[in-house]
Protein backbone atom coordinates (compact mmCIF):
# COMPACT_ATOMS: atom_id res chain seq x y z
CA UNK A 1 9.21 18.05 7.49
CA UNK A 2 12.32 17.26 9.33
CA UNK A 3 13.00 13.80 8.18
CA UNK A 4 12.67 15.03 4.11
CA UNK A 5 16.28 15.21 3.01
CA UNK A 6 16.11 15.74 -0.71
CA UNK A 7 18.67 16.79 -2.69
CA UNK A 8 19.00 18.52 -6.38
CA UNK A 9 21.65 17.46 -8.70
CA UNK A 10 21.40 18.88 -11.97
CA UNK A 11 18.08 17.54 -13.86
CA UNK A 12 17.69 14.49 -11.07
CA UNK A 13 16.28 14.60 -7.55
CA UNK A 14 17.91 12.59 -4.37
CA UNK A 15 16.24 11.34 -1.46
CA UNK A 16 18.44 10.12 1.39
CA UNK A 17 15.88 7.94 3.23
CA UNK A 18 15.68 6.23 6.45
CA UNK A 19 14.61 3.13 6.26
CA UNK A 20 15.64 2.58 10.55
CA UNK A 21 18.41 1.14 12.08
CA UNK A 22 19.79 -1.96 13.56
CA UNK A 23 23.16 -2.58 15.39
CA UNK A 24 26.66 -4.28 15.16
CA UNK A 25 29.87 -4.89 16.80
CA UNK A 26 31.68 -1.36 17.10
CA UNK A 27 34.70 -3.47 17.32
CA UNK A 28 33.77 -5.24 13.95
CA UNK A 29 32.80 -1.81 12.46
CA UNK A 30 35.89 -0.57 12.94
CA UNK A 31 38.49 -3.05 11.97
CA UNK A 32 42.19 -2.03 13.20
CA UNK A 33 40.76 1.07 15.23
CA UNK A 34 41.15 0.70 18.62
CA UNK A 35 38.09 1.45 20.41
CA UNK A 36 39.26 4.08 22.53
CA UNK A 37 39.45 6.02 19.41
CA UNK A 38 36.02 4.95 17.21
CA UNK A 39 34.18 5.36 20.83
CA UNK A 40 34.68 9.23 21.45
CA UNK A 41 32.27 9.56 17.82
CA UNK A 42 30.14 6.84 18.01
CA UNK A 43 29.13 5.37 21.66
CA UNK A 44 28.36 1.43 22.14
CA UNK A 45 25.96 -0.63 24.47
CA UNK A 46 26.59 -2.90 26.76
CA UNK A 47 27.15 -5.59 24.10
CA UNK A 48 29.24 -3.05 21.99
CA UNK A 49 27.29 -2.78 19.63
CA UNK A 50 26.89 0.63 17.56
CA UNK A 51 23.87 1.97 16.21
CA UNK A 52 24.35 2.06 12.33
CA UNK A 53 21.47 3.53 10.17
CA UNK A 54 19.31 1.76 7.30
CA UNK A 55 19.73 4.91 4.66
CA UNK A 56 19.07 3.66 1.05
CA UNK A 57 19.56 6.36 -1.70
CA UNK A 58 16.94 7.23 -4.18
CA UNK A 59 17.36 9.00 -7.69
CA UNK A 60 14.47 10.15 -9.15
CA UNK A 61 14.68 11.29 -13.30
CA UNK A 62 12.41 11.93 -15.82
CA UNK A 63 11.41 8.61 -16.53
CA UNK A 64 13.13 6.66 -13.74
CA UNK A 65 12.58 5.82 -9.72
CA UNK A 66 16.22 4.22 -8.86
CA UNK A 67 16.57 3.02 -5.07
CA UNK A 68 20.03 2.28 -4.29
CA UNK A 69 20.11 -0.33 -1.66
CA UNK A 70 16.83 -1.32 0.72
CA UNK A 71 17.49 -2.26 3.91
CA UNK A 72 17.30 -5.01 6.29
CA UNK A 73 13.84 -6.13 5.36
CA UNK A 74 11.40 -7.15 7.77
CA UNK A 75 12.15 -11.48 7.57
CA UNK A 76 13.70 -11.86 10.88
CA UNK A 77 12.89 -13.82 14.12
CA UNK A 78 12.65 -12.06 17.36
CA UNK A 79 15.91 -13.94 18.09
CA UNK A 80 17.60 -11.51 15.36
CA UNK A 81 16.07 -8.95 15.83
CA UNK A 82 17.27 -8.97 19.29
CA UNK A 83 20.87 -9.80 17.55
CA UNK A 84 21.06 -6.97 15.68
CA UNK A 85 18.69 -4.61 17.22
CA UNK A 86 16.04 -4.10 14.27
CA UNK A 87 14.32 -1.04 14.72
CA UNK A 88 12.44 -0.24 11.03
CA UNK A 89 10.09 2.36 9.95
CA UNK A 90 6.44 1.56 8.85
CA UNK A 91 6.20 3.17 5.31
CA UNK A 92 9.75 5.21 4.44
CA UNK A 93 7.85 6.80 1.55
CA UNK A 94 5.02 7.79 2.49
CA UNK A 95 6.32 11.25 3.37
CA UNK A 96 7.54 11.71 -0.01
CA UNK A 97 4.25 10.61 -1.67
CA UNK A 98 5.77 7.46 -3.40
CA UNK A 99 4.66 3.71 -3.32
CA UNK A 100 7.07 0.71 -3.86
CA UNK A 101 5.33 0.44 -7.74
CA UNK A 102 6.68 3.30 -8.91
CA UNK A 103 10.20 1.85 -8.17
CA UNK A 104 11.27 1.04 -11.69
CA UNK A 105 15.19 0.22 -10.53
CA UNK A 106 16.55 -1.71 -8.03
CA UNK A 107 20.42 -1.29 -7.15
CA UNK A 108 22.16 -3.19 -4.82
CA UNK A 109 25.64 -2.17 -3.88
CA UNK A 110 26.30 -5.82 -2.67
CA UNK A 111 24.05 -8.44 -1.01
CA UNK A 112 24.68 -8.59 2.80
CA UNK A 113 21.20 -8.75 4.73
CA UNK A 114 21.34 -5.21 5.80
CA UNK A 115 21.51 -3.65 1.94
CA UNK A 116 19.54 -6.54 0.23
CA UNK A 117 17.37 -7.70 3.01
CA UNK A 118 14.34 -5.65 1.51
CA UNK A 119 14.29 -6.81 -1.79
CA UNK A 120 11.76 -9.37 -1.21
CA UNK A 121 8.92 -9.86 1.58
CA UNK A 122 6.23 -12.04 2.66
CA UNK A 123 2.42 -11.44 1.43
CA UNK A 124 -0.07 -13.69 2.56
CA UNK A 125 2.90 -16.47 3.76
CA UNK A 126 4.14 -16.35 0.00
CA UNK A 127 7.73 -14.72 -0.74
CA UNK A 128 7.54 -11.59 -3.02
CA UNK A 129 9.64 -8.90 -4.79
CA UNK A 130 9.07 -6.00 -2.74
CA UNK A 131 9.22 -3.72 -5.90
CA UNK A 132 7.19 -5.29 -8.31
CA UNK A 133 7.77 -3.08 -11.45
CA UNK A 134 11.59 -2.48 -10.89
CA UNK A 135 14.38 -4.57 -13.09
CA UNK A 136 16.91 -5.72 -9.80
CA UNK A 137 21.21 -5.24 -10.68
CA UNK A 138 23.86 -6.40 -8.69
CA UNK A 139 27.69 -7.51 -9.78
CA UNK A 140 27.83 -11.10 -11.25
CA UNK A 141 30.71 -11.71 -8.63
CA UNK A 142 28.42 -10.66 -5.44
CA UNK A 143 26.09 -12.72 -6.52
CA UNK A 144 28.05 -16.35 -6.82
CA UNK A 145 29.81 -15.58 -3.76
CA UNK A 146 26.55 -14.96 -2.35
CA UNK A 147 24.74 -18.02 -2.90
CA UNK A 148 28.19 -20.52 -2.34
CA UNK A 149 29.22 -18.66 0.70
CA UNK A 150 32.18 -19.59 2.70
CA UNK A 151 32.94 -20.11 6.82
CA UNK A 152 33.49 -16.11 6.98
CA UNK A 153 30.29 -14.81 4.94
CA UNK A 154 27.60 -17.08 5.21
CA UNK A 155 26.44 -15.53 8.13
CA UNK A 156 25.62 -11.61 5.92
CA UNK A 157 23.96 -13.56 3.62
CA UNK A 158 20.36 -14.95 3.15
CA UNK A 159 19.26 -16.38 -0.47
CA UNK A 160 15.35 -15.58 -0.04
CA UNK A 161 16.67 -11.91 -0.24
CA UNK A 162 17.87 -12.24 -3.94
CA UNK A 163 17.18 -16.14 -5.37
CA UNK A 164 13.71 -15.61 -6.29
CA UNK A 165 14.15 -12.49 -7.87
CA UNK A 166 17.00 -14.63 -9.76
CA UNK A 167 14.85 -17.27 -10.97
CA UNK A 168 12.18 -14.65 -12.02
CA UNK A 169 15.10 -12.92 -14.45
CA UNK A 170 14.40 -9.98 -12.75
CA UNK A 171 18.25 -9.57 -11.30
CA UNK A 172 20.46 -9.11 -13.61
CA UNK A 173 24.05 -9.99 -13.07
CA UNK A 174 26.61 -7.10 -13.97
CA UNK A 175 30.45 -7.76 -15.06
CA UNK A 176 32.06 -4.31 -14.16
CA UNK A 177 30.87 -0.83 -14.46
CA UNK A 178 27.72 -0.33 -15.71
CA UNK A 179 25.34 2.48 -16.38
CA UNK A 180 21.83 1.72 -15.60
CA UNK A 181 19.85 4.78 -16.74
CA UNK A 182 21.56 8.26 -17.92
CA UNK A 183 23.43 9.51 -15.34
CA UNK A 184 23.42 6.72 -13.01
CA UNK A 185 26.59 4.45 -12.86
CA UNK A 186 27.72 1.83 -10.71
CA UNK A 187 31.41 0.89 -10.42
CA UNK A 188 32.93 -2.46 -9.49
CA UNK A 189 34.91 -1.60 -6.68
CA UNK A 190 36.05 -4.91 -4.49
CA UNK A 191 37.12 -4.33 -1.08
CA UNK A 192 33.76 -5.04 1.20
CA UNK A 193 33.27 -7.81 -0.76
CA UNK A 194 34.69 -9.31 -3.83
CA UNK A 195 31.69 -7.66 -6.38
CA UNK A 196 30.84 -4.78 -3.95
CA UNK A 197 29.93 -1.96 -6.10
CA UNK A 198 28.86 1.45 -5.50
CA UNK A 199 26.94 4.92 -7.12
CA UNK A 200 28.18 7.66 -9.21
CA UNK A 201 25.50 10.14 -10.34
CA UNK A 202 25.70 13.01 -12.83
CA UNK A 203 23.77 15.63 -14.14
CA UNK A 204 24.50 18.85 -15.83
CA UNK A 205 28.01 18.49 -14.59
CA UNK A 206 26.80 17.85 -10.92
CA UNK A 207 28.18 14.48 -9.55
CA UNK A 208 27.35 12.43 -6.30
CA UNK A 209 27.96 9.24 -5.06
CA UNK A 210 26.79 6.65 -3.03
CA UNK A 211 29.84 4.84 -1.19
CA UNK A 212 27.98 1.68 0.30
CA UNK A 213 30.09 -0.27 2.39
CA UNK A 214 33.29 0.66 1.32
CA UNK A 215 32.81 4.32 3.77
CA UNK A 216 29.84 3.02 5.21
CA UNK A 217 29.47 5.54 7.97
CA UNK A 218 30.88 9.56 7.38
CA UNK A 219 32.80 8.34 10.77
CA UNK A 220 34.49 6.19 8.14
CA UNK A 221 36.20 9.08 6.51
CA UNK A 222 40.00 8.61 7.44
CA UNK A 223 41.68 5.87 5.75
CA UNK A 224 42.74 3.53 8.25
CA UNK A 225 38.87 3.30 9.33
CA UNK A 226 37.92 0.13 6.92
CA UNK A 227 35.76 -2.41 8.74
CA UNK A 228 36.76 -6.38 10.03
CA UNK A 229 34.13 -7.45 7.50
CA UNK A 230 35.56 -6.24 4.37
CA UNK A 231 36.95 -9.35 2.73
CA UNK A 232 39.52 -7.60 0.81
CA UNK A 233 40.51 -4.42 2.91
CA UNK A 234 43.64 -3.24 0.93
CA UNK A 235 41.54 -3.39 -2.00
CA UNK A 236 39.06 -0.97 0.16
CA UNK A 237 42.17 0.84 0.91
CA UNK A 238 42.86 1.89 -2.59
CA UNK A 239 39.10 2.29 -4.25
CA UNK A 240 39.34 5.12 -0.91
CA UNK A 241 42.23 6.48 -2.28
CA UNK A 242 41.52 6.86 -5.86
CA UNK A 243 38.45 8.24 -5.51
CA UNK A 244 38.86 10.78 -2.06
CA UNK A 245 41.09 12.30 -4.51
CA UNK A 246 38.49 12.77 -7.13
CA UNK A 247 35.52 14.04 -5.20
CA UNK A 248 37.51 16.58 -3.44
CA UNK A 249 39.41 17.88 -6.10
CA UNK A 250 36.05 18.09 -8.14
CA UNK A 251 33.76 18.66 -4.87
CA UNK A 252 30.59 15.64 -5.51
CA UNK A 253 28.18 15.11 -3.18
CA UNK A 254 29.21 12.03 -0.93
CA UNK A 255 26.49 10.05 0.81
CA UNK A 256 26.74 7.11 3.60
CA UNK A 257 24.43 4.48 4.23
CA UNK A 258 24.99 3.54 7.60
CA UNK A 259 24.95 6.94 10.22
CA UNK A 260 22.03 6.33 12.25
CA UNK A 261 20.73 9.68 11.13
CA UNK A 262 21.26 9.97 7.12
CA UNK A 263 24.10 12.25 6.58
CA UNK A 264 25.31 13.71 2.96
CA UNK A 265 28.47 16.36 2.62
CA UNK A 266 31.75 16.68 0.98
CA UNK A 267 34.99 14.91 1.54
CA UNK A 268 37.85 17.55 1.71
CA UNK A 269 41.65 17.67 2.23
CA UNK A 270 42.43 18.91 6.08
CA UNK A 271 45.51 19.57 7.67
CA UNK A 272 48.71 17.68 6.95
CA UNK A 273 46.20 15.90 4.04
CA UNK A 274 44.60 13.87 5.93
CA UNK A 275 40.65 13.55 4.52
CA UNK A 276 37.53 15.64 6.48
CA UNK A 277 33.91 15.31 6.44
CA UNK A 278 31.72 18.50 6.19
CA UNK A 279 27.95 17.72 6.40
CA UNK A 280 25.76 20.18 4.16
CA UNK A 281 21.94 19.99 4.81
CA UNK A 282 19.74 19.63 1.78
């Protein structure tokens, strides 16, 4: 089927899903960028807002179901929704044959509404983990800036997306890079936020990763693209930096969460060394 993107890495199997997509400023997306330049890729509406997809990452091992990331969630007023143009799909897995029980590991790059927002839901009027099996993991940082947010944040983040799951001991709190299961890492990375945090996969000498917010679109590519709502964007800046030179000196698979149509491919070197995005299908 068209919408299965599914990747092989060594011993592990990736699924770029689509979980839908919802809108923002394309100003706002694009920080510093003037718009006659972000708007010959990516076209806005009438209220200049882009289309951004909803594209969580799962890693599938042996013994292991990891889903990086989950979406906006489905707890939102018709008011927001009109906001931010929610559009979400019924049941994401069902095409792949997998139910949210057999998620055993929940990562979240950082806790903004659109990456955390489906970590719980409603049943029956009563707030639930959305993944009842899987052990939750986010950077100790994120989460104290995300429940004492400031004049500037408060608006990305809601607390029933990650409290209860809190109080249940089923997030844990991370202080740096961590690996969760073999051959899944996360690295503390800054930049988006102050304990943003994103996905490096290996396996048999295969590596990917999962940039979150700090590339959050594969129209993010060049350097001076960082968005308005990175808190720290020099920091952003650098993490790009360091690590565009590693994946395309050692050629890993680079996936973005937020092209309305799930896109994976390699960053390369192109002329006068500026960085390129090539797309490779799965």
């Amino acid at each position: 089927m068209k919408y299965k993107r599914i990747f092989n890495l060594g011993d592990l199997v990736i699924i770029h899903l689509s979980f839908g997509t919802f809108k923002l400023d394309g100003g706002a997306m694009f920080g510093v960028v003037p718009k006659i330049l972000w708007s010959r890729n990516v076209k806005p509406d009438k209220r200049n807002r882009i289309t951004l997809g909803l594209n969580p990452l799962l890693i599938i091992g042996k013994n292991f179901k990891v889903l990086v990331d989950n979406g906006t969630g489905s707890k939102y007023s018709e008011k927001e929704i009109d906001i931010y143009g929610i559009r979400l799909k019924r049941n994401p897995f069902k095409i792949y044959g997998i139910k949210k029980e057999d998620i055993t590991h929940v990562i979240l790059t950082h806790l903004h509404f659109d990456h955390a927002g489906g970590s719980t839901e409603y049943v029956n009027g009563e707030l639930k983990r959305t993944f009842p099996n899987a052990e939750y993991f986010v950077q100790k940082a994120e989460f104290e800036d995300a429940i004492n947010p400031n004049e500037r944040t408060k608006a990305s983040y809601k607390k029933e997306n990650y409290e209860p799951i809190y109080k249940e001991g089923k997030l844990h709190l991370l202080e740096g890079n961590t690996e969760i299961v073999k051959g899944v890492k996360v690295i503390h990375t800054g930049g988006h936020t102050r304990g943003h945090q994103f996905v490096m996969i290996e396996s048999r000498g295969e590596k990917a990763i999962y940039f979150g917010d700090i590339v959050p679109t594969s129209y993010h590519v060049p350097l001076p693209y960082i968005m308005g709502y990175d808190t720290h964007p020099l920091e952003t800046l650098e993490i790009r930096k360091k690590y565009y030179d590693i994946v395309s000196k050692e050629k890993w698979l680079c996936f973005f969460e937020h092209d309305p149509v799930p896109k994976a491919g390699f960053i390369k070197r192109g002329e006068k060394g500026k960085f390129i995005f090539e797309e490779v299908k799965p």
